[in-house]
C-alpha atoms as a PDB file:
ATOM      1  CA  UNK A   1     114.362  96.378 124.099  1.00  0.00           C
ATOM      2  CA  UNK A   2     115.835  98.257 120.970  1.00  0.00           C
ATOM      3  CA  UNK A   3     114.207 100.925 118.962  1.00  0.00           C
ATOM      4  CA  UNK A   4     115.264 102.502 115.770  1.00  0.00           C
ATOM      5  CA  UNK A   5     114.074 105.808 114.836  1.00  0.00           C
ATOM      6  CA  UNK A   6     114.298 108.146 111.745  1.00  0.00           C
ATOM      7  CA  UNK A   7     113.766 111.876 111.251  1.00  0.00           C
ATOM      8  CA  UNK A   8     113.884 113.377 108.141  1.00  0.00           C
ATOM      9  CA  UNK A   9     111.933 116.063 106.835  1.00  0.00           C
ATOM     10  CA  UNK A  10     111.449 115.284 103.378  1.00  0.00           C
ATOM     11  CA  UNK A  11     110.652 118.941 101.521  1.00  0.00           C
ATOM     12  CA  UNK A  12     107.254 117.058 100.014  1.00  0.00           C
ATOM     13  CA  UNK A  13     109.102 114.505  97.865  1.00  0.00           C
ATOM     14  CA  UNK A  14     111.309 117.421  95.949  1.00  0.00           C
ATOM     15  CA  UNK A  15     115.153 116.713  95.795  1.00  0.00           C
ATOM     16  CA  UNK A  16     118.270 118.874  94.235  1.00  0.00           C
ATOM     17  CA  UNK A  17     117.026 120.516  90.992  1.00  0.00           C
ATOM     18  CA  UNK A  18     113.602 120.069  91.963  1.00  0.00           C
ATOM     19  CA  UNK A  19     113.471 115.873  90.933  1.00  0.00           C
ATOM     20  CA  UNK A  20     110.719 114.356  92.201  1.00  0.00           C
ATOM     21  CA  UNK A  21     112.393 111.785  95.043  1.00  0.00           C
ATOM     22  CA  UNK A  22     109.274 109.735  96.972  1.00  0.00           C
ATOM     23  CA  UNK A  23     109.913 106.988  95.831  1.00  0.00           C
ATOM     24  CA  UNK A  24     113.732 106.722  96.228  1.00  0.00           C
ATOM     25  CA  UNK A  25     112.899 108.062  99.773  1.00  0.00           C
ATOM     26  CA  UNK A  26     110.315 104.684 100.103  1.00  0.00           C
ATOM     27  CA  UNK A  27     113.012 102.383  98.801  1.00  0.00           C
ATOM     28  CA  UNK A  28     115.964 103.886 100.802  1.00  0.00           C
ATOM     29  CA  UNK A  29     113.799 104.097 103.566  1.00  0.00           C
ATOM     30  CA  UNK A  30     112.832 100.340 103.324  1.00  0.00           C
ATOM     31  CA  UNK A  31     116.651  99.712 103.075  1.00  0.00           C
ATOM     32  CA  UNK A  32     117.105 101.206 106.643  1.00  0.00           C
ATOM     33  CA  UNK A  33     114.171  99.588 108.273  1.00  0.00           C
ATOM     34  CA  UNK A  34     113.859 101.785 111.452  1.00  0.00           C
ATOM     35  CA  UNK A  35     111.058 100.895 113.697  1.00  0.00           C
ATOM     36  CA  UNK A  36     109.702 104.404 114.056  1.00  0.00           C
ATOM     37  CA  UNK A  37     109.653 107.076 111.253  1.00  0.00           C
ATOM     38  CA  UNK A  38     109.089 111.033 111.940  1.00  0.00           C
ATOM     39  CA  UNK A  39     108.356 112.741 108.790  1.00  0.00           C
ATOM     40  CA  UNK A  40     108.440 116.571 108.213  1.00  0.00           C
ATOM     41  CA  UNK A  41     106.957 118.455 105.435  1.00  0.00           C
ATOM     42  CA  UNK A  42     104.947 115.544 103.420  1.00  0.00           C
ATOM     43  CA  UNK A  43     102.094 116.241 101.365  1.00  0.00           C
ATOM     44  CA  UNK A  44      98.636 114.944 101.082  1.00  0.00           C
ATOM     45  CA  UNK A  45      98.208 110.870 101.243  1.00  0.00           C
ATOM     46  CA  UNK A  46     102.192 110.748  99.927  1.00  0.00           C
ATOM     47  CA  UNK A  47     102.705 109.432 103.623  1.00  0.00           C
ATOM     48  CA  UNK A  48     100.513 106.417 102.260  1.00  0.00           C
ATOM     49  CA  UNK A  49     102.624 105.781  99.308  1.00  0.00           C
ATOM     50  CA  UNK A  50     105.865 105.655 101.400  1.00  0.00           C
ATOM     51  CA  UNK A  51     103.537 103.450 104.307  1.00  0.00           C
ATOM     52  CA  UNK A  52     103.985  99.320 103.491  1.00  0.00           C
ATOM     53  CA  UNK A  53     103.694  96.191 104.958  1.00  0.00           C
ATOM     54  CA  UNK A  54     107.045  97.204 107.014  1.00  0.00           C
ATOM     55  CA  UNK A  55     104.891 100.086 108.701  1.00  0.00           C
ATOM     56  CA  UNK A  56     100.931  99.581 108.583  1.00  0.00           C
ATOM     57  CA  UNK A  57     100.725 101.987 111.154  1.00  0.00           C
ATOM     58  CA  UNK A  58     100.465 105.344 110.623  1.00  0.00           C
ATOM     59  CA  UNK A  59      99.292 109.055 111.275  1.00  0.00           C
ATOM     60  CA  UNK A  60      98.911 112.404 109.740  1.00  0.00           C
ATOM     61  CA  UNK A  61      98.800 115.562 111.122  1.00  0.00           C
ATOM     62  CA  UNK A  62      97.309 118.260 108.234  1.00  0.00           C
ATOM     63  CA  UNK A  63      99.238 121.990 109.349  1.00  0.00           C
ATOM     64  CA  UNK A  64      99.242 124.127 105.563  1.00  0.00           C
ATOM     65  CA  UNK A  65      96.409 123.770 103.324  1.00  0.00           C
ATOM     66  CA  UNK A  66      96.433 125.599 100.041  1.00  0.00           C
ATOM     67  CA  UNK A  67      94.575 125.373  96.876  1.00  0.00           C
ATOM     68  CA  UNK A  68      97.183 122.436  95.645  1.00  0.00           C
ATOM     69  CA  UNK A  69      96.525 120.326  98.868  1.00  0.00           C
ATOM     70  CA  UNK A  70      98.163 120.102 102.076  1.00  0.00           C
ATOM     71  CA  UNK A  71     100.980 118.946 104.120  1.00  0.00           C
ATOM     72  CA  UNK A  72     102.226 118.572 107.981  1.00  0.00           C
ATOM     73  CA  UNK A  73     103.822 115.628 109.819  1.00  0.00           C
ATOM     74  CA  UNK A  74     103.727 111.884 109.530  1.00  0.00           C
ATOM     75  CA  UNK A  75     104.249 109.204 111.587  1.00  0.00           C
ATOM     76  CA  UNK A  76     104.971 105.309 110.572  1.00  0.00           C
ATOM     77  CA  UNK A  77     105.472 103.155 112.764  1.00  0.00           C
ATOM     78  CA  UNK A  78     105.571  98.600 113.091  1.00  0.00           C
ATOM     79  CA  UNK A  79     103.967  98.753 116.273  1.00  0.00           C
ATOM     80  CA  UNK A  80      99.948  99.490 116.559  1.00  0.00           C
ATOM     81  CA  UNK A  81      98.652 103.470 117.102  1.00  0.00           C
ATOM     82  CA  UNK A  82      96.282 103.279 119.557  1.00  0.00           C
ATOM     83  CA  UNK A  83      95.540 107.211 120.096  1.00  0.00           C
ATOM     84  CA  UNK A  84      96.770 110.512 117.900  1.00  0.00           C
ATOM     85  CA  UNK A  85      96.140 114.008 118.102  1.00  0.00           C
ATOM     86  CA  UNK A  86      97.235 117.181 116.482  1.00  0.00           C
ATOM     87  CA  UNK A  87      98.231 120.202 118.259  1.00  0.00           C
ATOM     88  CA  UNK A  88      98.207 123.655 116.031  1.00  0.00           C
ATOM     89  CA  UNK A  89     101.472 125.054 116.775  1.00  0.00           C
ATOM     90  CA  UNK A  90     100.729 128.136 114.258  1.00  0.00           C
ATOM     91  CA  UNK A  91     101.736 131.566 115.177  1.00  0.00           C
ATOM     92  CA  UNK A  92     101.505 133.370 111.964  1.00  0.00           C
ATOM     93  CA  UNK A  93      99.297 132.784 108.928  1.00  0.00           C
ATOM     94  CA  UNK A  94     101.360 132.009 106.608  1.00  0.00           C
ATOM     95  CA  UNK A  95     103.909 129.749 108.641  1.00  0.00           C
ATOM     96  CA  UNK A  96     101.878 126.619 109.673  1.00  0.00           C
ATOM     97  CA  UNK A  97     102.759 124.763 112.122  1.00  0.00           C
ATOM     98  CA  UNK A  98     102.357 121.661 114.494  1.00  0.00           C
ATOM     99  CA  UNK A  99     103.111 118.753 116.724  1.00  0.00           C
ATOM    100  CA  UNK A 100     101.803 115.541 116.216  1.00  0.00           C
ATOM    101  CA  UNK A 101     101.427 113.205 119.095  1.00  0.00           C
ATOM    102  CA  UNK A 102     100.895 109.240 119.107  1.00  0.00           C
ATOM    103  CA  UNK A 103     100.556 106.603 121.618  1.00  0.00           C
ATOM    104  CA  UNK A 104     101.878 103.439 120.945  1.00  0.00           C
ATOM    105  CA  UNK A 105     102.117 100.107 122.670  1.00  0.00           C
ATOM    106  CA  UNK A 106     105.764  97.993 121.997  1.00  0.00           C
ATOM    107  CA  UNK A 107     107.972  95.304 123.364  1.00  0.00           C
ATOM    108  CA  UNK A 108     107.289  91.959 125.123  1.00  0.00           C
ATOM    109  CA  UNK A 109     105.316  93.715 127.649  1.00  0.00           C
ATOM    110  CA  UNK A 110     103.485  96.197 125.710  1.00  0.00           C
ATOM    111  CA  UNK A 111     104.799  99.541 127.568  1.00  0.00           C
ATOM    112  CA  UNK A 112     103.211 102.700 126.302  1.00  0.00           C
ATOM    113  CA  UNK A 113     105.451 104.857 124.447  1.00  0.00           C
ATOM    114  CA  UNK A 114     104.306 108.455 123.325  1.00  0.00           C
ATOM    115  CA  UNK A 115     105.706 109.479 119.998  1.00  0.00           C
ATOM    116  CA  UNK A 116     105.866 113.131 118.872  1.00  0.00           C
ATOM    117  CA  UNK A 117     106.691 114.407 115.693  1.00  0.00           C
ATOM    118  CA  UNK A 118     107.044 117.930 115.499  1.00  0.00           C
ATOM    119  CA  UNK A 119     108.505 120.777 112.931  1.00  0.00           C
ATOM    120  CA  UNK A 120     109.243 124.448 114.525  1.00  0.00           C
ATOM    121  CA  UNK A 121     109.032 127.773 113.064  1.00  0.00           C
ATOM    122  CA  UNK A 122     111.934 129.845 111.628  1.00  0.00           C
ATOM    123  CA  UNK A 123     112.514 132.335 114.261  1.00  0.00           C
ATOM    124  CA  UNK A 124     114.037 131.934 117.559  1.00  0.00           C
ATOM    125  CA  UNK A 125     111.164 133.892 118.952  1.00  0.00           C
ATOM    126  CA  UNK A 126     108.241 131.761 117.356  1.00  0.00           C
ATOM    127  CA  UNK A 127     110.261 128.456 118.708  1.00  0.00           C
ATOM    128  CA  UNK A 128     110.339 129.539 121.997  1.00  0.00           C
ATOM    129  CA  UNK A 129     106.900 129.644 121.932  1.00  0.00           C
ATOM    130  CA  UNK A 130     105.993 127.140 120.484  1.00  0.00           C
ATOM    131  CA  UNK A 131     108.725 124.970 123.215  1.00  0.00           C
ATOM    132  CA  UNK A 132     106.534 126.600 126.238  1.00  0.00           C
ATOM    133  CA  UNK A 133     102.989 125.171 124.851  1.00  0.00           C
ATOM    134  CA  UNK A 134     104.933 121.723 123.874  1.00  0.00           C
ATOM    135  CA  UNK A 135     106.065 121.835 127.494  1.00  0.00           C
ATOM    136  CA  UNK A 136     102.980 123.119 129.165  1.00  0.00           C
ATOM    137  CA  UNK A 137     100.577 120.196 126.803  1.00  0.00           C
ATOM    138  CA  UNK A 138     103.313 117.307 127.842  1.00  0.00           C
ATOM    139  CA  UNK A 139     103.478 117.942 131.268  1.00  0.00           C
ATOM    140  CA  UNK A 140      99.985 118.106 131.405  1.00  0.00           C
ATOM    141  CA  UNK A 141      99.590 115.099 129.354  1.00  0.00           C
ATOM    142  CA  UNK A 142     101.900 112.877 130.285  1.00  0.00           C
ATOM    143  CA  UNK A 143     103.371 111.945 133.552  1.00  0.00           C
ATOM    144  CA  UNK A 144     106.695 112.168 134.524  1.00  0.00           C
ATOM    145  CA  UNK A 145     107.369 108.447 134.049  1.00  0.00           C
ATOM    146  CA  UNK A 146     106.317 107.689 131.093  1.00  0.00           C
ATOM    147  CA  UNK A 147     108.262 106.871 127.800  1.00  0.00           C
ATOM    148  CA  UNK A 148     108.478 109.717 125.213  1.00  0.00           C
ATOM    149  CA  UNK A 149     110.065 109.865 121.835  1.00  0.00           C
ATOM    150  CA  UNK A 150     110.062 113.505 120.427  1.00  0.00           C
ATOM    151  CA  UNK A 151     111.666 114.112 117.261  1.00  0.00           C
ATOM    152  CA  UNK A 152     111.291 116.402 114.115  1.00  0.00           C
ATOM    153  CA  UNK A 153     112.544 119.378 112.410  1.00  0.00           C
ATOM    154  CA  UNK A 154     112.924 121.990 115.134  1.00  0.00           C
ATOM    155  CA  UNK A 155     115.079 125.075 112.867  1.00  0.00           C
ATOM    156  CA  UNK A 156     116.977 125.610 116.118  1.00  0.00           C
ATOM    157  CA  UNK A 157     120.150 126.621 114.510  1.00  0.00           C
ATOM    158  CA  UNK A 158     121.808 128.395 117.301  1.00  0.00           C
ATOM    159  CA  UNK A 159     121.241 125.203 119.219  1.00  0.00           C
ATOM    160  CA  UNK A 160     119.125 127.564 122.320  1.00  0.00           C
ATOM    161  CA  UNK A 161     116.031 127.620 121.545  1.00  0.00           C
ATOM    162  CA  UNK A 162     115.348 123.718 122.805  1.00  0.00           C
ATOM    163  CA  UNK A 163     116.942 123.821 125.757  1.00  0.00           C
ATOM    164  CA  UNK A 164     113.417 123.677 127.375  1.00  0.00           C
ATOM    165  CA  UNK A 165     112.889 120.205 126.354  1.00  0.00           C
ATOM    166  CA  UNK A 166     116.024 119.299 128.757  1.00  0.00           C
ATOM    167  CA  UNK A 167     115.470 121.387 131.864  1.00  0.00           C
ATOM    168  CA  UNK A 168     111.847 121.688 131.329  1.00  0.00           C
ATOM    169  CA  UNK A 169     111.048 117.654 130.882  1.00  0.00           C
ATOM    170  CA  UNK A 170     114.164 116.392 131.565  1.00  0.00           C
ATOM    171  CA  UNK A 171     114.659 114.949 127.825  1.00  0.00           C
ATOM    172  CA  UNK A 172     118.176 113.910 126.174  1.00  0.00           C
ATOM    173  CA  UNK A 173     119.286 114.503 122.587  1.00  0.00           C
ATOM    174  CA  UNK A 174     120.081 111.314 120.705  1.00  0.00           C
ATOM    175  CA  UNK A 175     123.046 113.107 118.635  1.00  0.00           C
ATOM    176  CA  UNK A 176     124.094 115.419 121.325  1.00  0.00           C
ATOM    177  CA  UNK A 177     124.777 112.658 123.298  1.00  0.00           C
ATOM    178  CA  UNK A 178     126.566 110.377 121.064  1.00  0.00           C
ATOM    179  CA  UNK A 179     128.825 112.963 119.551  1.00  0.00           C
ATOM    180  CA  UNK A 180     128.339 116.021 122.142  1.00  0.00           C
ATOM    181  CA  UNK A 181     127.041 118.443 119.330  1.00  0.00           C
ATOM    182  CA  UNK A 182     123.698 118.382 118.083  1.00  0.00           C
ATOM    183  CA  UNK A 183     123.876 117.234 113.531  1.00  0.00           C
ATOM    184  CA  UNK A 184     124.408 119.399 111.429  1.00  0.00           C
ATOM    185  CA  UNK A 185     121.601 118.331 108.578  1.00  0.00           C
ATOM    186  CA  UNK A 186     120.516 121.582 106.415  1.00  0.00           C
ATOM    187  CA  UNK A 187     121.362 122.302 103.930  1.00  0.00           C
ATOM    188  CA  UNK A 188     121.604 118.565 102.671  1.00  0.00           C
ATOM    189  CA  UNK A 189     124.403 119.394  99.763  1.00  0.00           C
ATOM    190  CA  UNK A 190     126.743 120.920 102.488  1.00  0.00           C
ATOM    191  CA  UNK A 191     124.720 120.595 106.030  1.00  0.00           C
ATOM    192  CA  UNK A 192     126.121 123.162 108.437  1.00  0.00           C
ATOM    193  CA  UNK A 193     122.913 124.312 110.239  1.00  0.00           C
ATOM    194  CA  UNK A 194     121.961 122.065 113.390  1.00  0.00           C
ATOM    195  CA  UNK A 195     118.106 121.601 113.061  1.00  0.00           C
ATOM    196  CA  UNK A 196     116.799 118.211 112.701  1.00  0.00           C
ATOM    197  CA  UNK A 197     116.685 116.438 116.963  1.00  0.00           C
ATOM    198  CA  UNK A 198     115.704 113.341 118.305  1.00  0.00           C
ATOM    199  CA  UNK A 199     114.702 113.828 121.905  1.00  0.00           C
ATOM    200  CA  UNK A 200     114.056 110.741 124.036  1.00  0.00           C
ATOM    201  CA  UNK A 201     112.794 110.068 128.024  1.00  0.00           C
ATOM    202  CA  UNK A 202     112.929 106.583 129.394  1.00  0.00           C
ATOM    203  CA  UNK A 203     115.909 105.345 126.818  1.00  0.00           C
ATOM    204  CA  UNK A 204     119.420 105.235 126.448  1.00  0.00           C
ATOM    205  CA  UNK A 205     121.185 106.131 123.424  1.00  0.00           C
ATOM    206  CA  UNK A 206     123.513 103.762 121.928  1.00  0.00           C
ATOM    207  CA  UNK A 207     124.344 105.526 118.227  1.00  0.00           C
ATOM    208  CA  UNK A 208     122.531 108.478 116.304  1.00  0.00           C
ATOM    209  CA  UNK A 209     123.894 109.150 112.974  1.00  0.00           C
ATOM    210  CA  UNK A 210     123.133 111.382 109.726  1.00  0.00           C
ATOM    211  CA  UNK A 211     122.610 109.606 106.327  1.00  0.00           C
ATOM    212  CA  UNK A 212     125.242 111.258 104.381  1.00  0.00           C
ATOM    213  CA  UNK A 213     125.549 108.701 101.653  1.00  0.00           C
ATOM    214  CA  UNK A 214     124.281 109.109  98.005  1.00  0.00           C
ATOM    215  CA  UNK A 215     121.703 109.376  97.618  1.00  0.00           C
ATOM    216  CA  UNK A 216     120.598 110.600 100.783  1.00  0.00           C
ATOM    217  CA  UNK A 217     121.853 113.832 100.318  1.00  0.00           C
ATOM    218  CA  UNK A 218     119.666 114.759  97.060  1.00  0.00           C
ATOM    219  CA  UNK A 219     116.390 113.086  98.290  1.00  0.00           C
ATOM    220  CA  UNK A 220     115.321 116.516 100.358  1.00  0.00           C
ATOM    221  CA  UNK A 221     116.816 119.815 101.335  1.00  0.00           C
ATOM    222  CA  UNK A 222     117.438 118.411 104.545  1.00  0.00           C
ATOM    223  CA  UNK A 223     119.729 114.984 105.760  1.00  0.00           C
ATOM    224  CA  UNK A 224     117.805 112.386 107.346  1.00  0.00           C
ATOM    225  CA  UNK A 225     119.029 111.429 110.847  1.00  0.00           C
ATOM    226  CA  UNK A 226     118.280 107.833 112.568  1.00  0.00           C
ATOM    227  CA  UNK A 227     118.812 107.386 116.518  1.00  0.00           C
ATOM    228  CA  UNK A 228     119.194 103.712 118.288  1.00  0.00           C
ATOM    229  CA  UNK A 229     117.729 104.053 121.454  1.00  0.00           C
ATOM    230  CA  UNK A 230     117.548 101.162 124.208  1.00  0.00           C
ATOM    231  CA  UNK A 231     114.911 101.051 126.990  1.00  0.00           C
ATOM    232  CA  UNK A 232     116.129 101.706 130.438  1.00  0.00           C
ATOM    233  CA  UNK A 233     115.751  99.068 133.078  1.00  0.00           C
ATOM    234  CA  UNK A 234     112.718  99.484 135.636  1.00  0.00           C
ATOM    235  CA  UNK A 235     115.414 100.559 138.553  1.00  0.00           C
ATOM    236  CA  UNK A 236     116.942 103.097 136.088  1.00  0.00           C
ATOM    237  CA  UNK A 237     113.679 104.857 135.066  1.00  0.00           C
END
């Protein structure tokens, strides 16, 4: 069983010069057809607009709200949610922050997969943690068997801050593993900083790349990356 999966954090449907871009990011999107979509930084019901009969499935996780609206994570998905929650990651007022989790059922067989869409702080100190309660709530969420998709925005530029997820839940980085280096996706016009993951349990990875062609690169600040991941066999989980 394949699964495709997209993370892109989409700076609220504002591209280079400030354009307006959601609905180049709906088409383009559409064009890709991933299974699974993580979405960073969308506002209000503009996860709705990019939703379609591709991905009826979907949840929202509200982390800023100002006088304008809101905005927090999103994810789409083409198999049925069954279960979400939204866990306040926030560890300063005016940074808000969270971690999105949903439980979906996929496949032949209908295996549980937990999806979790998350987008860090800024400083190495607030990601840290933030890592130890995403550790502490999966591991005493989840078992250690079961399937778990975690990707997101995660402003871990010197590439330390996440290493939790690996010893601390045993997780692999789609990218990292492909192309031993985590993807350099910020900023989008000339992406040098490593900060957009997708982290995976149960899976093998069989290609991660960044969408570097136009117009990709002036839909957001950041470059969307997509991960094909494979489910292990029973005797390999």
């Amino acid at each position: 069983m394949n699964i495709r999966i997209l993370t892109f954090n989409i700076h609220k449907g504002i591209g280079w010069g400030r354009t307006p871009t959601l609905d180049k990011i709906h088409s383009h999107i559409q064009e890709l057809h991933p299974d699974i979509i993580f979405l960073q930084e969308i506002r209000g019901s503009q996860f709705e607009e990019i939703s379609s009969e591709i991905w009826p499935h979907l949840s929202y996780g509200k982390n800023a709200i100002y006088r304008s609206g809101h905005h927090g994570n999103a994810i789409l998905s083409k198999f049925p949610i069954l279960l979400s929650d939204n866990i306040d990651l926030t560890l300063r007022h005016y940074e808000r922050r969270g971690l999105l989790h949903s439980i979906i059922k996929f496949g032949s067989f209908e295996q549980t997969l937990h999806l979790l869409c998350v987008h860090l702080g800024l400083s190495i100190r607030d990601q840290l943690k933030q890592l130890k309660k995403i550790v502490t709530y999966i591991q005493s969420t989840l078992s250690d068997q079961d399937l778990l998709i975690l990707g997101g925005d995660f402003n871990d530029w010197t590439g330390s801050a996440t290493k939790p997820l690996i010893k601390g839940l045993g997780l692999q980085e789609a990218f990292l593993h492909c192309h031993q280096a985590y993807a350099r996706t910020f900023p989008a016009w000339a992406p040098l900083l490593k900060l957009d993951r997708v982290y995976y349990r149960g899976f093998h990875a069989s290609c991660a790349h960044r969408l570097l062609q136009h117009p990709w690169r002036i839909l957001s600040d950041h470059i969307a990356l997509e991960a094909h991941l494979t489910l292990k066999n029973v005797n390999e989980q």
